[in-house]
Protein backbone atom coordinates (compact mmCIF):
# COMPACT_ATOMS: atom_id res chain seq x y z
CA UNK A 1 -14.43 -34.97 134.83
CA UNK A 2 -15.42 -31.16 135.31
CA UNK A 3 -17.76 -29.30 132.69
CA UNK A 4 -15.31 -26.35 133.10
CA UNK A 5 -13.03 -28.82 131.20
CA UNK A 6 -14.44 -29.53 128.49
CA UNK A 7 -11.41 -31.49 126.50
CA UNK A 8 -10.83 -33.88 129.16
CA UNK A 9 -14.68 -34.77 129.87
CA UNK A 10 -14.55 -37.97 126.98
CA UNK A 11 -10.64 -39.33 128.32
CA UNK A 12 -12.02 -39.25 131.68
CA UNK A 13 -14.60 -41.21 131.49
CA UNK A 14 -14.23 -44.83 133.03
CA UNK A 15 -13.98 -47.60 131.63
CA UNK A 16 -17.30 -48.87 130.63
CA UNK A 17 -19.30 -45.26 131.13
CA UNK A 18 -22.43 -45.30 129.47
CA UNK A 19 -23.22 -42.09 127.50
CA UNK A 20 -26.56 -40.73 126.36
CA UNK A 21 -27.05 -39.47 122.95
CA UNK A 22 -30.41 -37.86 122.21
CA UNK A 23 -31.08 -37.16 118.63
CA UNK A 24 -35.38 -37.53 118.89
CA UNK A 25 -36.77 -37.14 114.96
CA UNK A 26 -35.78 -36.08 111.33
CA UNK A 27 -34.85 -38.77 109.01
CA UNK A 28 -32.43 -37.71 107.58
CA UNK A 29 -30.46 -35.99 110.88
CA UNK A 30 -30.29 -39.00 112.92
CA UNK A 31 -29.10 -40.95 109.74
CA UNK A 32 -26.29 -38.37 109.74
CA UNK A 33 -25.79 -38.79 113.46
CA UNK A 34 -24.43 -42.16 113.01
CA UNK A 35 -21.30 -41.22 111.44
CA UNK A 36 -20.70 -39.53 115.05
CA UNK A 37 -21.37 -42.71 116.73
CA UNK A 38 -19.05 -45.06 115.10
CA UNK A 39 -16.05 -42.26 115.30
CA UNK A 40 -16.80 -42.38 119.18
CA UNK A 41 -17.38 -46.23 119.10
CA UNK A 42 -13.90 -46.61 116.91
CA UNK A 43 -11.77 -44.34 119.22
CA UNK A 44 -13.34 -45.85 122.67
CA UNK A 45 -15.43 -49.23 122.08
CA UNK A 46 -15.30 -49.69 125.77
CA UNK A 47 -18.19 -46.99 126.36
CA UNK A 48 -21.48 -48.01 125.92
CA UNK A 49 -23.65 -45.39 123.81
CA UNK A 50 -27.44 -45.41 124.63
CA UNK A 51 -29.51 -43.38 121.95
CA UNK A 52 -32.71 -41.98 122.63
CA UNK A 53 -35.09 -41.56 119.91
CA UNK A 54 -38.87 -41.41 119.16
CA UNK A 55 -39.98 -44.74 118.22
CA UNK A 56 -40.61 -44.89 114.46
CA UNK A 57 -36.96 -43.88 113.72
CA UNK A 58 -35.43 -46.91 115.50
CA UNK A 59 -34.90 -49.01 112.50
CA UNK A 60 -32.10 -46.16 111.76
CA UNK A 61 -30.14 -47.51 114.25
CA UNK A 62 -31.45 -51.14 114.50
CA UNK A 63 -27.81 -53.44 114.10
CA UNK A 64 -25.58 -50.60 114.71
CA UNK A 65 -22.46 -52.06 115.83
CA UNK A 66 -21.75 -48.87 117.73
CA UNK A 67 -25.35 -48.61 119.13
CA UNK A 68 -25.16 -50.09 123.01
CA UNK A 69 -28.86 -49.04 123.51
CA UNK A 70 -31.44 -47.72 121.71
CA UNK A 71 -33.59 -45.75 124.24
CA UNK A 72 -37.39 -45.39 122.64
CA UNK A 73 -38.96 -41.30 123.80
CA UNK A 74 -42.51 -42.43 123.96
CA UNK A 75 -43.97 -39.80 126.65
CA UNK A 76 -41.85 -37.14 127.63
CA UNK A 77 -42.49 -37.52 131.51
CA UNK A 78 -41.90 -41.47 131.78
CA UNK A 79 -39.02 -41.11 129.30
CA UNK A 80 -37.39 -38.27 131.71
CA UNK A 81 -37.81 -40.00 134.64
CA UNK A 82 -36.42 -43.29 133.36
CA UNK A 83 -33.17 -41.87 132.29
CA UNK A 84 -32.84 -39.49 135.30
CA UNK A 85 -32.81 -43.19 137.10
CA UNK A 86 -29.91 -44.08 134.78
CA UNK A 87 -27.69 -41.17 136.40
CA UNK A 88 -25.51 -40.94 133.01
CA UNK A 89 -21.84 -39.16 133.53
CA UNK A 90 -22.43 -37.67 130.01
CA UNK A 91 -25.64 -36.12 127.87
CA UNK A 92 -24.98 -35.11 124.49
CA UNK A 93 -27.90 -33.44 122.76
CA UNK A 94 -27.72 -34.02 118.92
CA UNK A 95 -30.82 -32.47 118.40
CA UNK A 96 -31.05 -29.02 119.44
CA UNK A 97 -34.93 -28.24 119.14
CA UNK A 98 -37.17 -27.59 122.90
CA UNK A 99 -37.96 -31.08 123.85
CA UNK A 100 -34.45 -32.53 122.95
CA UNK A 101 -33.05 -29.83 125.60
CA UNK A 102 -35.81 -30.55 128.31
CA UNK A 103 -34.99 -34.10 127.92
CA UNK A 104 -31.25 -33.91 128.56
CA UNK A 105 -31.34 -31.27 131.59
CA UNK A 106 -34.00 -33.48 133.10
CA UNK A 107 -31.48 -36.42 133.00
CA UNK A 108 -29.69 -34.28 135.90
CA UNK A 109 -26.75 -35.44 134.25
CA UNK A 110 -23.73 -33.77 135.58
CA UNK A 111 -22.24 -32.67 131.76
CA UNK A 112 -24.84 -31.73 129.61
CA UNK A 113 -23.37 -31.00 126.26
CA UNK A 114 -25.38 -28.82 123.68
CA UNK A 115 -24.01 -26.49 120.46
CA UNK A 116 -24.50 -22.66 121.35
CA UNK A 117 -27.14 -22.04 118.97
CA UNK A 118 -29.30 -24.72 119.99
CA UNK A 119 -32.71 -23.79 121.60
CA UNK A 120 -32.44 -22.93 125.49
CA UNK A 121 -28.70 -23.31 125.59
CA UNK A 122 -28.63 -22.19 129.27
CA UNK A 123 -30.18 -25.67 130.25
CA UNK A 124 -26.85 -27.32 128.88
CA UNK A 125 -23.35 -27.17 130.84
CA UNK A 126 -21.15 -27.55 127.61
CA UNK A 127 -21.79 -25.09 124.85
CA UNK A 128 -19.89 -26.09 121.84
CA UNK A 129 -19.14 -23.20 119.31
CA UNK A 130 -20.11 -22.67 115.58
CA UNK A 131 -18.32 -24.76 112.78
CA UNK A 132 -16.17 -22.44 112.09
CA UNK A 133 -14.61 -22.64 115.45
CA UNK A 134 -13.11 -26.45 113.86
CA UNK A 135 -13.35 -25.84 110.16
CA UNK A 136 -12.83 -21.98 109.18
CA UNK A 137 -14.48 -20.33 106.58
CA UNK A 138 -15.45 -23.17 104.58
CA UNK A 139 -18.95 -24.71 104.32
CA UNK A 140 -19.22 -28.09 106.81
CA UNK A 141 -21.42 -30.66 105.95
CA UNK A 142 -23.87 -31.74 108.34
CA UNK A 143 -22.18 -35.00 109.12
CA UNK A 144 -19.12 -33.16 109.55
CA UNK A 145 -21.00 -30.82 111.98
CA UNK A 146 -22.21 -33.42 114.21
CA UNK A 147 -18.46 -34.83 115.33
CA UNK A 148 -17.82 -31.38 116.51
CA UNK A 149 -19.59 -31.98 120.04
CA UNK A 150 -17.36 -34.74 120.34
CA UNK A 151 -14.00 -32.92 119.04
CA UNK A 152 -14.94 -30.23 121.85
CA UNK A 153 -15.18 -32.45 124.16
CA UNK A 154 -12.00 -34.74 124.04
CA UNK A 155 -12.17 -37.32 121.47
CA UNK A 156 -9.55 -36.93 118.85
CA UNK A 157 -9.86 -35.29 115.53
CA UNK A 158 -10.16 -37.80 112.25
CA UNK A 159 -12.01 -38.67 109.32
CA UNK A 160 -15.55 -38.29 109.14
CA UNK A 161 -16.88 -42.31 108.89
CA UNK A 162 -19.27 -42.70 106.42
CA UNK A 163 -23.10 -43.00 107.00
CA UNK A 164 -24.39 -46.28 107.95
CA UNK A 165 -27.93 -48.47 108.44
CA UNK A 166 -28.46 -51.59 108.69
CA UNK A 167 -30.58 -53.54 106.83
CA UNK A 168 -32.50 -56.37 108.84
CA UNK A 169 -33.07 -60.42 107.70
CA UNK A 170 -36.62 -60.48 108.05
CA UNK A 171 -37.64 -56.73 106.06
CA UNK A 172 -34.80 -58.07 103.16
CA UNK A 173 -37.59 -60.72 103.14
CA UNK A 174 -40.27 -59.27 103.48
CA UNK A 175 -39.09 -56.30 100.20
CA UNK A 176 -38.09 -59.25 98.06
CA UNK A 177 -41.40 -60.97 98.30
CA UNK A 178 -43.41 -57.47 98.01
CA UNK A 179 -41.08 -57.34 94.97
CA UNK A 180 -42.02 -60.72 93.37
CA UNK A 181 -45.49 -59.91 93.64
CA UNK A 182 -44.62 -57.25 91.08
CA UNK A 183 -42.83 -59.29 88.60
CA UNK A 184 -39.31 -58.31 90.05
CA UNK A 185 -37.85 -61.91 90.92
CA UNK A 186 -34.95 -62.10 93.04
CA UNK A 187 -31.56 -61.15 91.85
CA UNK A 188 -32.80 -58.65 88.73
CA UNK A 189 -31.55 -55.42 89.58
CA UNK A 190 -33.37 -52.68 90.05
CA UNK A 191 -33.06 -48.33 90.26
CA UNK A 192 -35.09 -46.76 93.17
CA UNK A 193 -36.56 -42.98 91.97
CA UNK A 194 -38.33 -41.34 94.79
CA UNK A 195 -40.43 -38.26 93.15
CA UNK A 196 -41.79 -37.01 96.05
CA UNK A 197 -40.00 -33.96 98.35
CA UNK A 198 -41.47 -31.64 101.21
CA UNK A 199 -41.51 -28.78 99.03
CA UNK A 200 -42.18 -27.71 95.66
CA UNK A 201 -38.69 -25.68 95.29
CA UNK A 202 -37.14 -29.74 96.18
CA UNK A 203 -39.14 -31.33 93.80
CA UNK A 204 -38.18 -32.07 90.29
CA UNK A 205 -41.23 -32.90 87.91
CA UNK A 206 -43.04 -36.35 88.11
CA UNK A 207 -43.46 -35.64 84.55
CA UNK A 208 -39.51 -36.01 84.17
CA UNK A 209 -39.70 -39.19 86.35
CA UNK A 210 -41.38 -41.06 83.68
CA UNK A 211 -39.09 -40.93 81.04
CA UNK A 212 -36.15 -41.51 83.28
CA UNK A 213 -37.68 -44.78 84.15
CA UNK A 214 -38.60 -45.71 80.57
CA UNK A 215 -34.58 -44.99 80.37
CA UNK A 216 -32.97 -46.72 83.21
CA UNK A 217 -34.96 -49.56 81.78
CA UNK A 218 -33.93 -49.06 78.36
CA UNK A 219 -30.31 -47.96 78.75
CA UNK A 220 -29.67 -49.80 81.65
CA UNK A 221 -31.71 -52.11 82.30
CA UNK A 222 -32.69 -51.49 85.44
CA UNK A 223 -36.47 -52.37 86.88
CA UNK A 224 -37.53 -48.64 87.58
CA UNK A 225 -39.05 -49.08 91.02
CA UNK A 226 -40.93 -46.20 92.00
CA UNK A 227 -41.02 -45.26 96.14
CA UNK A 228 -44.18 -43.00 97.16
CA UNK A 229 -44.82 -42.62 100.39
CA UNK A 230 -47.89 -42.83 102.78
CA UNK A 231 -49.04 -39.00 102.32
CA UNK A 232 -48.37 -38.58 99.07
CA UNK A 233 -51.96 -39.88 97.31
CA UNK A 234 -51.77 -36.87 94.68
CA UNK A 235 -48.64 -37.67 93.48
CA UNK A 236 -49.65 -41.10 93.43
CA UNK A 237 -52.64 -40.70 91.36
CA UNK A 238 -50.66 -38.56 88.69
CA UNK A 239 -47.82 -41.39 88.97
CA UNK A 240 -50.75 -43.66 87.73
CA UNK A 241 -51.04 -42.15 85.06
CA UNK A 242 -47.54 -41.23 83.78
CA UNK A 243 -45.54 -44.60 84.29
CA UNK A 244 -45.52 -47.41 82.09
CA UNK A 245 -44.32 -51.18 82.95
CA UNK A 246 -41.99 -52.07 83.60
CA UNK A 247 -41.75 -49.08 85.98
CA UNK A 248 -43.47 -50.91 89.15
CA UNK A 249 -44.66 -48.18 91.93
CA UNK A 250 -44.47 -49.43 95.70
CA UNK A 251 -45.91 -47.56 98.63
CA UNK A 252 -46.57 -48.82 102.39
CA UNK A 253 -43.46 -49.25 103.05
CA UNK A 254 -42.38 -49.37 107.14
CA UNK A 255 -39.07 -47.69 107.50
CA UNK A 256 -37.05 -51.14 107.99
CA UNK A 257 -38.50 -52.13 104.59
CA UNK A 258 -37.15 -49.27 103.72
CA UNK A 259 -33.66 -49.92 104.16
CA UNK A 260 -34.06 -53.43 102.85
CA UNK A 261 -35.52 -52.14 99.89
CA UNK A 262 -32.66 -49.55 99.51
CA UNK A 263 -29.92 -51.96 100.69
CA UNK A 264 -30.50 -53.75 97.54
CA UNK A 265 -31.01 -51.32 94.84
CA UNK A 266 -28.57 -51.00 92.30
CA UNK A 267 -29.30 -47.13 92.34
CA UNK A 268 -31.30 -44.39 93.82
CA UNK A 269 -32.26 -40.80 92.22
CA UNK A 270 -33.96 -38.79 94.21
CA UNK A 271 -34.37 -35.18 96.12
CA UNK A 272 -33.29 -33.18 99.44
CA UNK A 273 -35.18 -36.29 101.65
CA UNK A 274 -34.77 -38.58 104.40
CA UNK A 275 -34.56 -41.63 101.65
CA UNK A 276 -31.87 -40.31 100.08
CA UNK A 277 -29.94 -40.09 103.08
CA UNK A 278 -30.93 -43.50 104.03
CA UNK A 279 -30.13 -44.39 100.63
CA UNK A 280 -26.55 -43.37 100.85
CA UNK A 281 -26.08 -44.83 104.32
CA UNK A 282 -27.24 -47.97 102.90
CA UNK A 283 -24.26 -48.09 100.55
CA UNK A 284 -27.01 -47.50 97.72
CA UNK A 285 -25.67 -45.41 94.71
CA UNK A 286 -26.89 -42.22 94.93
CA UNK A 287 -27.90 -39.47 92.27
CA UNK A 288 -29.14 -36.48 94.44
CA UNK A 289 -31.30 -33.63 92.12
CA UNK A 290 -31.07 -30.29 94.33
CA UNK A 291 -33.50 -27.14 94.14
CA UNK A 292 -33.66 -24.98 97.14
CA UNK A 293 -31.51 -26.20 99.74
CA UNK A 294 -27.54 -26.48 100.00
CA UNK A 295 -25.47 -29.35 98.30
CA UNK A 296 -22.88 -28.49 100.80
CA UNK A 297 -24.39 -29.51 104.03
CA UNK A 298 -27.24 -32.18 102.69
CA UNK A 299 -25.05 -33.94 99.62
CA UNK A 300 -24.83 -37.99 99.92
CA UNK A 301 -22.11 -38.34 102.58
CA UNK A 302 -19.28 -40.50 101.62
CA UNK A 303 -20.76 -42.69 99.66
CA UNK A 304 -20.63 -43.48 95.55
CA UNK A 305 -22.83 -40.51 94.23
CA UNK A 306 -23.77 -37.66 92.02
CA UNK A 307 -25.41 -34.06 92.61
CA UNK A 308 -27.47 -32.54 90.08
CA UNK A 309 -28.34 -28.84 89.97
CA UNK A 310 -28.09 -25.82 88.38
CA UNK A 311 -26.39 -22.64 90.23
CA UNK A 312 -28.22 -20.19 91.24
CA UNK A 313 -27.29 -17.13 93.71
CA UNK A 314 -30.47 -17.54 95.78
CA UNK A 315 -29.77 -21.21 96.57
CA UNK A 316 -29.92 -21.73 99.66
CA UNK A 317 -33.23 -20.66 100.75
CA UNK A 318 -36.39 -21.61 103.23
CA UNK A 319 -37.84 -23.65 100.73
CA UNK A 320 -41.23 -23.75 101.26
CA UNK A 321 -41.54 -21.15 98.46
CA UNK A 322 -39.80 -19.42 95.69
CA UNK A 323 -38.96 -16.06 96.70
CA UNK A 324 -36.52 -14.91 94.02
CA UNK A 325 -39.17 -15.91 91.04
CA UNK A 326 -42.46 -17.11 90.34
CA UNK A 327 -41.38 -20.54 89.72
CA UNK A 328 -38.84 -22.85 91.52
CA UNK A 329 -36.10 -22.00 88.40
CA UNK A 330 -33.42 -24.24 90.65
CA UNK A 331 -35.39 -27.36 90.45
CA UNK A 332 -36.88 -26.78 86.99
CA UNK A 333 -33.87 -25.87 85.23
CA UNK A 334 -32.43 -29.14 85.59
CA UNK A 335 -32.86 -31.01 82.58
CA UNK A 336 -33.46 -34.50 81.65
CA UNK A 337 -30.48 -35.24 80.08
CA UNK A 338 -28.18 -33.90 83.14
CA UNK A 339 -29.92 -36.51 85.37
CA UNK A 340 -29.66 -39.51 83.00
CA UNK A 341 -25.81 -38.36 82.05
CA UNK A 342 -25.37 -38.22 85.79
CA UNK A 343 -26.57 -42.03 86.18
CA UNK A 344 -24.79 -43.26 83.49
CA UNK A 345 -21.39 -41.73 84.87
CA UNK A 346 -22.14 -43.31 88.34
CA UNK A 347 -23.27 -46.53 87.25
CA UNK A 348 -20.22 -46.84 85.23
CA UNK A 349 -18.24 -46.29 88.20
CA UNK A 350 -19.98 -48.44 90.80
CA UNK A 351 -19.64 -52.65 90.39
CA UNK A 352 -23.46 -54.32 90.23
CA UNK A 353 -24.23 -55.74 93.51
CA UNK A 354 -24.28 -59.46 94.47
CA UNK A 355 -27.55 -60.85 94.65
């Protein structure tokens, strides 16, 4: 196995090899790292994949049948020295930021795979090219994107898998009780809306929230159950305000609730966030609203879903401002009626869960 070879670095492994994947933070990327995992775990289940990731993020990967290990990155030193014990054949960095790069040279690993364009390239041994180097002209999803380290380096080309986590016994509990206690017994189905987005140019208006819950309730009788999260207090004070039982808001949520909560819904509308990725992954209907960023690489991945959005020729941009117009037209334009025709299409589509 010779980094000057790059296609034969995967088939050459032993039997057994364990490889490190470091993918740190960002909800949403390491949920769209595991469709890279299981296509590695599907073509060669003998290899034993270790993950490293900062600790709040391991319930992505918690009861991943192609997880081996999850590694927790607590301190950067201890973590560094730990794996450099482990003397791994193979390092491939997912992540691409400082830290992730620092992490996987200091694992002295003999192949140290990275994508050019990652930050400090130099400290990797593999440098996988661009997309288009496997795809062409055409825009590549992110999931998509991710299997290219592994193309480059030996395992066959195939279908992307779809998305997956996992949700545990004890957090399906723990949501369905948390439920109760709102008047949402077990087995009564329920839509998850999630208002909240990084930026204003992701973020349709919590004032078109509320009457989408009053429908889903009314048209489709669905318990609107409204997911706010632990820094949003302003949104949560206007949600106060604008939603009506039996629209039930929930907030304090740990991440393996979370997925439990998810796991169970019999829908999910929502923005460009971490959620909705986990809400896809969790086999969770999805109906994505899009402002600023790109459809093409940040969609559901293949799972039962529909995109909202208007076109506009500035889309895709930064974000964290509007810098074609004074408003956010991509995420206002979209209308009420577009997001309720867009559930009612998917919900026709998608059998009601077993409770």
């Amino acid at each position: 196995m010779k980094a000057s070879n790059p296609a034969e670095i995967l088939p050459s492994l032993a039997e057994g090899a364990a490889v490190l994947v470091v993918r740190l933070r960002s909800l949403g990327d390491i949920v769209l790292t595991t469709p890279s995992l299981a296509a590695l775990h599907d073509w060669r289940p003998d290899l034993r994949l270790v993950v490293a990731v900062e600790p709040p993020f391991i319930p992505v990967l918690e009861g991943n049948p192609a997880v081996g290990e999850i590694f927790p990155v607590r301190h950067f030193v201890s973590a560094a020295t730990r794996l450099a014990a482990r003397r791994f054949p193979v390092v491939i960095n997912q992540h691409g930021g400082p830290t992730s790069a620092l992490l996987a040279a200091a694992t002295l690993a003999p192949v140290r795979v990275a994508w050019q364009k990652s930050q400090f390239p130099f400290l990797a041994n593999v440098r996988v090219p661009g997309p288009a180097s496997f795809f062409g002209d055409r825009g590549v999803h992110t999931a998509e994107h991710r299997l290219t380290q592994l193309w480059w380096i030996g395992m066959p080309r195939g279908p992307v898998p779809p998305a997956r986590v996992y949700a545990q016994p004890d957090s399906l509990a723990a949501v369905a009780a948390a439920l109760a206690r709102h008047g949402v017994e077990p087995g009564l189905p329920y839509a998850v809306i999630q208002p909240g987005a990084a930026f204003a140019t992701r973020r349709w208006p919590l004032a078109n929230f509320a009457p989408l819950a009053e429908w889903l309730a009314a048209e489709c009788n669905l318990v609107p159950v409204v997911l706010l999260g632990p820094g949003e207090k302003a949104l949560r004070e206007e949600a106060e305000r604008l939603f009506r039982p039996p629209a039930v808001m929930v907030t304090g949520l740990d991440l393996r609730q979370l997925i439990a909560l998810l796991s169970r819904a019999r829908l999910f509308v929502g923005h460009d966030t971490g959620p909705t990725h986990v809400a896809a992954a969790a086999g969770c209907p999805v109906v994505e609203i899009f402002g600023s960023s790109s459809p093409i690489y940040w969609r559901p991945w293949a799972t039962a879903s529909r995109i909202v959005l208007n076109e506009f020729p500035c889309r895709p941009c930064r974000g964290d401002r509007c810098y074609a117009f004074e408003q956010p037209r991509c995420i206002l334009s979209v209308t009420l009626d577009q997001v309720c025709q867009a559930c009612r299409e998917l919900l026709s589509e998608v059998a009601p869960k077993q409770s």
